[in-house]
N, C-alpha and C. Protein backbone atom coordinates (compact mmCIF):
# COMPACT_ATOMS: atom_id res chain seq x y z
N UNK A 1 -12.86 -5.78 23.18
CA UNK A 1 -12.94 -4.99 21.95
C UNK A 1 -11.52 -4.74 21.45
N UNK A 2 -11.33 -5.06 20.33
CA UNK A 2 -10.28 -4.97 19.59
C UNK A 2 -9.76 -3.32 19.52
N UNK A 3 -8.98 -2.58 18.64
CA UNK A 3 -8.26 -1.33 18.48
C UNK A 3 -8.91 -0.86 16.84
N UNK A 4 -9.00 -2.14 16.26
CA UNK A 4 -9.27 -1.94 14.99
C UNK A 4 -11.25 -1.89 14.98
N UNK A 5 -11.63 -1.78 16.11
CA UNK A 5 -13.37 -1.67 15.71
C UNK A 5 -14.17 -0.60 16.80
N UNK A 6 -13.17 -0.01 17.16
CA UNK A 6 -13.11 1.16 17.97
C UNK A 6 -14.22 2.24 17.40
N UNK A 7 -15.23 2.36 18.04
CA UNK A 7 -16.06 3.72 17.19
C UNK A 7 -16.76 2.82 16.09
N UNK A 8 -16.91 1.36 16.09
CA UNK A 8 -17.39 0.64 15.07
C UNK A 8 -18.89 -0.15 15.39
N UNK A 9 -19.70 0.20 15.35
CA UNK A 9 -20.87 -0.80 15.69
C UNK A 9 -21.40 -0.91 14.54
N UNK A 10 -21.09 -2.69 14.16
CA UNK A 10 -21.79 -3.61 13.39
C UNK A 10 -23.06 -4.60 13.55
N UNK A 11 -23.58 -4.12 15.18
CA UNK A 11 -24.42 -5.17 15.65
C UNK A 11 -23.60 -6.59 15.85
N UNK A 12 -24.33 -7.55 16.73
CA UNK A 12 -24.10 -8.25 17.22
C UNK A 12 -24.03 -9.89 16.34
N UNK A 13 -24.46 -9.73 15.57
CA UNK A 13 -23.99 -11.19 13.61
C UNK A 13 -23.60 -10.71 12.90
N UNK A 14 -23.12 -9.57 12.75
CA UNK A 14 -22.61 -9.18 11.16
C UNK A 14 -21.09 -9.62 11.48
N UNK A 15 -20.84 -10.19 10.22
CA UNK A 15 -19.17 -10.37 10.11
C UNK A 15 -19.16 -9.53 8.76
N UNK A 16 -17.33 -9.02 9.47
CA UNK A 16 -17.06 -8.26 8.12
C UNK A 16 -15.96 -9.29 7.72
N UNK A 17 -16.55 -9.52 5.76
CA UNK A 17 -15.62 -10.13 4.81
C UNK A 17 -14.77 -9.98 4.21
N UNK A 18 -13.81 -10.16 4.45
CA UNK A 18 -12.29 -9.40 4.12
C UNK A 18 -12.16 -10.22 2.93
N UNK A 19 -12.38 -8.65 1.65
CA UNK A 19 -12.04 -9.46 0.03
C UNK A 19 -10.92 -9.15 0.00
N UNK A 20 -10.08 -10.00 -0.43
CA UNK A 20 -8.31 -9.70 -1.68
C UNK A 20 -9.01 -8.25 -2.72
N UNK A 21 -7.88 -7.98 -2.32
CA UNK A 21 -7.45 -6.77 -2.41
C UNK A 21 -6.63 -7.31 -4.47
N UNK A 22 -7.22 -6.67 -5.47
CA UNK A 22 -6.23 -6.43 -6.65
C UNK A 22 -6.13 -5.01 -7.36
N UNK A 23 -4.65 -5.65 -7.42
CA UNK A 23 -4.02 -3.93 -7.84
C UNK A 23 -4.54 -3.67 -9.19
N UNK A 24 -4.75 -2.43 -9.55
CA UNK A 24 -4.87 -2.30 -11.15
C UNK A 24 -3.95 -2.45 -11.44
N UNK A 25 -2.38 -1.97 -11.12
CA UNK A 25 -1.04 -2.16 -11.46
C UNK A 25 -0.13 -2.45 -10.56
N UNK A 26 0.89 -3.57 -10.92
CA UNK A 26 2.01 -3.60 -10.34
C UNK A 26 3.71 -2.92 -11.14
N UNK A 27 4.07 -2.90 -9.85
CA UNK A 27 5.42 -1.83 -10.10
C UNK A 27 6.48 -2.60 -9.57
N UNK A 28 7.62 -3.30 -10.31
CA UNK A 28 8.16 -4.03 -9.75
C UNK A 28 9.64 -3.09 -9.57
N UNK A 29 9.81 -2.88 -8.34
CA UNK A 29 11.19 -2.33 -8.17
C UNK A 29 12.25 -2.22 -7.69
N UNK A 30 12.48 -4.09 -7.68
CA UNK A 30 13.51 -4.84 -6.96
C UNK A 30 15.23 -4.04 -7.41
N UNK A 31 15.64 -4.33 -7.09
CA UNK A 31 17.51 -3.53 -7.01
C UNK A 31 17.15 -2.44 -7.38
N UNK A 32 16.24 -1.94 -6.76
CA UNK A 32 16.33 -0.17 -6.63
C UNK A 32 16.21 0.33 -5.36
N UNK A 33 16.84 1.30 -4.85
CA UNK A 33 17.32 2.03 -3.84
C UNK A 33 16.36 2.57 -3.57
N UNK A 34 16.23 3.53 -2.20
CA UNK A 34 15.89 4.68 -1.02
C UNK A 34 16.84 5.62 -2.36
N UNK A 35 16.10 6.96 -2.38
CA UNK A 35 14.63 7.58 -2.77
C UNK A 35 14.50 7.17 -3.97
N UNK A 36 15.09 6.55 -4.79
CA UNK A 36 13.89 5.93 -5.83
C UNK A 36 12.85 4.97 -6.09
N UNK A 37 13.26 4.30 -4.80
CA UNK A 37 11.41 3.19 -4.90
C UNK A 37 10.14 4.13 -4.49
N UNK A 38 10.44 5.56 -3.48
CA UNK A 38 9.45 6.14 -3.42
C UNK A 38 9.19 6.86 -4.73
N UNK A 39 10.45 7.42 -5.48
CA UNK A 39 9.84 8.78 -5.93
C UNK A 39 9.25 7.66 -7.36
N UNK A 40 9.33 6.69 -7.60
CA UNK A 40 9.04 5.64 -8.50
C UNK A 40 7.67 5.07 -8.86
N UNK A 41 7.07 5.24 -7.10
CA UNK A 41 6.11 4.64 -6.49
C UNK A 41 4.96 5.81 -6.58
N UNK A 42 5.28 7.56 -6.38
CA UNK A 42 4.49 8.17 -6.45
C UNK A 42 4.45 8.59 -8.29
N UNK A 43 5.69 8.44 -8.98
CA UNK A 43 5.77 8.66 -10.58
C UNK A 43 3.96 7.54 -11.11
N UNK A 44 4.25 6.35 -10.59
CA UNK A 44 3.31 5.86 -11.24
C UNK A 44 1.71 5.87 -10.45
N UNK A 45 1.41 6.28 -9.48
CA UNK A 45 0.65 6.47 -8.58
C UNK A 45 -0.25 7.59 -9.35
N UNK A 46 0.75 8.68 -9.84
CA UNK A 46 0.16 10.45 -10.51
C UNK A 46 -0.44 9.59 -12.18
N UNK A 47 -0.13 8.12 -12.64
CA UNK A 47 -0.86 8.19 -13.64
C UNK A 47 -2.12 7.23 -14.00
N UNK A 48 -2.40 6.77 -12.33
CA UNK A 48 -3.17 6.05 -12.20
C UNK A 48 -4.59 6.79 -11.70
N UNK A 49 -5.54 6.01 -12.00
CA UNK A 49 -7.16 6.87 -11.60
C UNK A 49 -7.45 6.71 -9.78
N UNK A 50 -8.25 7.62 -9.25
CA UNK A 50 -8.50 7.94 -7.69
C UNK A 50 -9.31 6.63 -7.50
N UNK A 51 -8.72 6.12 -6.40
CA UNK A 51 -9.23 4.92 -6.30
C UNK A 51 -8.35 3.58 -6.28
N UNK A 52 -7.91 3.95 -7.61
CA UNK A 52 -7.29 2.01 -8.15
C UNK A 52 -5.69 1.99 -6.82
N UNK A 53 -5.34 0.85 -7.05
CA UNK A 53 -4.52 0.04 -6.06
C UNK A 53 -3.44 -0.15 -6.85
N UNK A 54 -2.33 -0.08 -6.57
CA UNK A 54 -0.81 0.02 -7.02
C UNK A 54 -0.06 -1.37 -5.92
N UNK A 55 0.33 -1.88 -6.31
CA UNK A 55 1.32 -2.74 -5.65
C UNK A 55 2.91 -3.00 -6.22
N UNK A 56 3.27 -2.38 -5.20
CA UNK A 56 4.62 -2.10 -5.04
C UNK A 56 5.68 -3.46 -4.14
N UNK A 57 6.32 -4.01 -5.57
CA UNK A 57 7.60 -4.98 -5.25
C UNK A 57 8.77 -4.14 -4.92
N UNK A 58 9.55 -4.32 -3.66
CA UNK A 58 10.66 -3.72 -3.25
C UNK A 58 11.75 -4.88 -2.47
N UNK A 59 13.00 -4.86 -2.63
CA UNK A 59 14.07 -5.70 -2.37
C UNK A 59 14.52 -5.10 -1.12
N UNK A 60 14.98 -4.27 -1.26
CA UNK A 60 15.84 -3.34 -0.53
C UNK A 60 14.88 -2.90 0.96
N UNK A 61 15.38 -3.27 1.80
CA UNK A 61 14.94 -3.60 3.27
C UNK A 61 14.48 -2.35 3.68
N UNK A 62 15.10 -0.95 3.83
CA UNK A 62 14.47 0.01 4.46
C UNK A 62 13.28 0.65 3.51
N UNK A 63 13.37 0.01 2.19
CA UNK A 63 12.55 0.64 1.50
C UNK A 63 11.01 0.15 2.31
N UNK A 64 10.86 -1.09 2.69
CA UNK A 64 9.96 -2.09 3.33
C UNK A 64 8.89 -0.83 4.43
N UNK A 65 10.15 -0.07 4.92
CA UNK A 65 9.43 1.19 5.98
C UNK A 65 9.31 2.17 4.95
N UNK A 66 10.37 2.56 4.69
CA UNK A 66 10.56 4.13 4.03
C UNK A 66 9.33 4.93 3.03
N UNK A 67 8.99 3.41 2.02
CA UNK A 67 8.05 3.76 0.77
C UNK A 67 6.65 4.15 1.45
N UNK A 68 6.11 3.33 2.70
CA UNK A 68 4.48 3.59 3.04
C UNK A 68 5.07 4.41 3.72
N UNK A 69 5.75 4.90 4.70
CA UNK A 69 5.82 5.96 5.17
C UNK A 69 5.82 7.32 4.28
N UNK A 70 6.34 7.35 3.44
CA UNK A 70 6.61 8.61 2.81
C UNK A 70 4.96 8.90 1.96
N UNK A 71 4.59 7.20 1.56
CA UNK A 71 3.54 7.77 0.61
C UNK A 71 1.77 8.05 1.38
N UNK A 72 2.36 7.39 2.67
CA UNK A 72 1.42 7.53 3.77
C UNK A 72 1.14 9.19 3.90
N UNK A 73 2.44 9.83 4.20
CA UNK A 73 2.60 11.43 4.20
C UNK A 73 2.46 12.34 3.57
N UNK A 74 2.00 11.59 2.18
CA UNK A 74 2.00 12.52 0.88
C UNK A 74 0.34 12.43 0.94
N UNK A 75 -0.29 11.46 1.49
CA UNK A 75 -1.78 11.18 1.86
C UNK A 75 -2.87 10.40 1.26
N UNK A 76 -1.50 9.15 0.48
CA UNK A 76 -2.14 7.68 -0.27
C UNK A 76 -2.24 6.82 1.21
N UNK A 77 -3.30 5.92 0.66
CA UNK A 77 -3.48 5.37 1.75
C UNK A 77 -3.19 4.03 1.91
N UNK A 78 -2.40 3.26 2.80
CA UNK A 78 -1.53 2.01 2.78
C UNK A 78 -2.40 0.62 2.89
N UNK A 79 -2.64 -0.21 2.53
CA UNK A 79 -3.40 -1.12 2.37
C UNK A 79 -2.94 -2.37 2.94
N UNK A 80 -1.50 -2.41 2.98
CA UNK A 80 -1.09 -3.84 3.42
C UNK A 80 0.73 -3.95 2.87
N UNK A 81 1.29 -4.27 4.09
CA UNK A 81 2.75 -4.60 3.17
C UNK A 81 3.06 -5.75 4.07
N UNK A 82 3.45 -6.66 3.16
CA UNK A 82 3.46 -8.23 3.33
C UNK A 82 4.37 -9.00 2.24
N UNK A 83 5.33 -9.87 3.06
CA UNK A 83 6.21 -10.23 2.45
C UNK A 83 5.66 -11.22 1.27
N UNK A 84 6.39 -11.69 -0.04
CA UNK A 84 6.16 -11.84 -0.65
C UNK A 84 6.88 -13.83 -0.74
N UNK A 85 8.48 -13.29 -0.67
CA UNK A 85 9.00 -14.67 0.26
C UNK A 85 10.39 -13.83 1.04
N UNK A 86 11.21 -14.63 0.85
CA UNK A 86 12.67 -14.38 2.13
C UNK A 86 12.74 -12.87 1.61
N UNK A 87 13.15 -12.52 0.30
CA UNK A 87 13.79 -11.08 -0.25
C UNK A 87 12.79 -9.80 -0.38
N UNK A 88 12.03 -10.39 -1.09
CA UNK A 88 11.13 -9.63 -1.64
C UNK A 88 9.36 -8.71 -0.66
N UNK A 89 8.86 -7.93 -0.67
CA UNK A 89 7.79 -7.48 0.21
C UNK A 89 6.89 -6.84 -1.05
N UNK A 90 5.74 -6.78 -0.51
CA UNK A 90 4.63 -6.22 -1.40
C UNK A 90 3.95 -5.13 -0.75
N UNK A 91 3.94 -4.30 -1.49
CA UNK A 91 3.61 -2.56 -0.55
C UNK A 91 1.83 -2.30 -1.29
N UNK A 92 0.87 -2.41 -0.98
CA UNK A 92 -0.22 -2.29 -1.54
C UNK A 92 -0.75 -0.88 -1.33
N UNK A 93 -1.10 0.25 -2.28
CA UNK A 93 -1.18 1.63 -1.98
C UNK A 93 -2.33 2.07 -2.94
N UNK A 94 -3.78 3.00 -2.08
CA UNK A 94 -5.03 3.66 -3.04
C UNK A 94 -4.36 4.49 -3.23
N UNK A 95 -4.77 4.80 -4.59
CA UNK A 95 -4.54 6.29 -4.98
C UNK A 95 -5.21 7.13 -4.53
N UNK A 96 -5.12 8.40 -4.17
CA UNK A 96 -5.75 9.39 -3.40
C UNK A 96 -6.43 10.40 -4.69
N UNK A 97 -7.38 11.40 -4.23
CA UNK A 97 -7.95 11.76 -5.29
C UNK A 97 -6.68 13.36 -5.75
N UNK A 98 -7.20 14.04 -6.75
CA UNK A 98 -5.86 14.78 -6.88
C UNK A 98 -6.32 16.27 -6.79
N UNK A 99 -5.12 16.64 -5.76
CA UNK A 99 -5.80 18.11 -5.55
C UNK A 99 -5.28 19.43 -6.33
């Protein structure tokens, strides 16, 4: 048993189908720095609807940790960050509902 199906019973044929994931919006925010790819990332996050998917382009290497961490903590939920090619990474983030 895997880590990821822990507490999971699907029965014994069901496969689960992993759809692509599309953002309602992308945010491209290559040559931008630690704290502005986050505070950038939650600016456009507050004008998007509960639910939709934001994908976040970032250059800058610690941003790669820094951005899901921070927006992980704020209590959006991280979907996938995966490089894009050598420079570039793709930060995939739900919007959370608003309290």
């Amino acid at each position: 048993m895997d880590v990821g199906s822990v507490g999971v019973d699907e029965g014994p044929s069901k496969k689960v189908e992993k759809r692509p994931l599309r953002p309602e919006q992308e945010l491209n925010l290559k040559g931008k720095i630690c704290p502005y790819t986050f505070i950038e990332s939650m600016l456009a996050l507050e004008e998007m609807k509960t639910d939709e998917v934001l994908r976040v382009i970032v250059d800058y290497p610690p941003a790669v940790c820094d951005v899901p961490r921070s927006l992980k903590n704020e209590g959006y939920e991280i979907l996938e960050v995966s490089p894009v090619n050598e420079t570039d990474w793709a930060i995939l983030v739900r919007n959370k509902e608003v309290e």
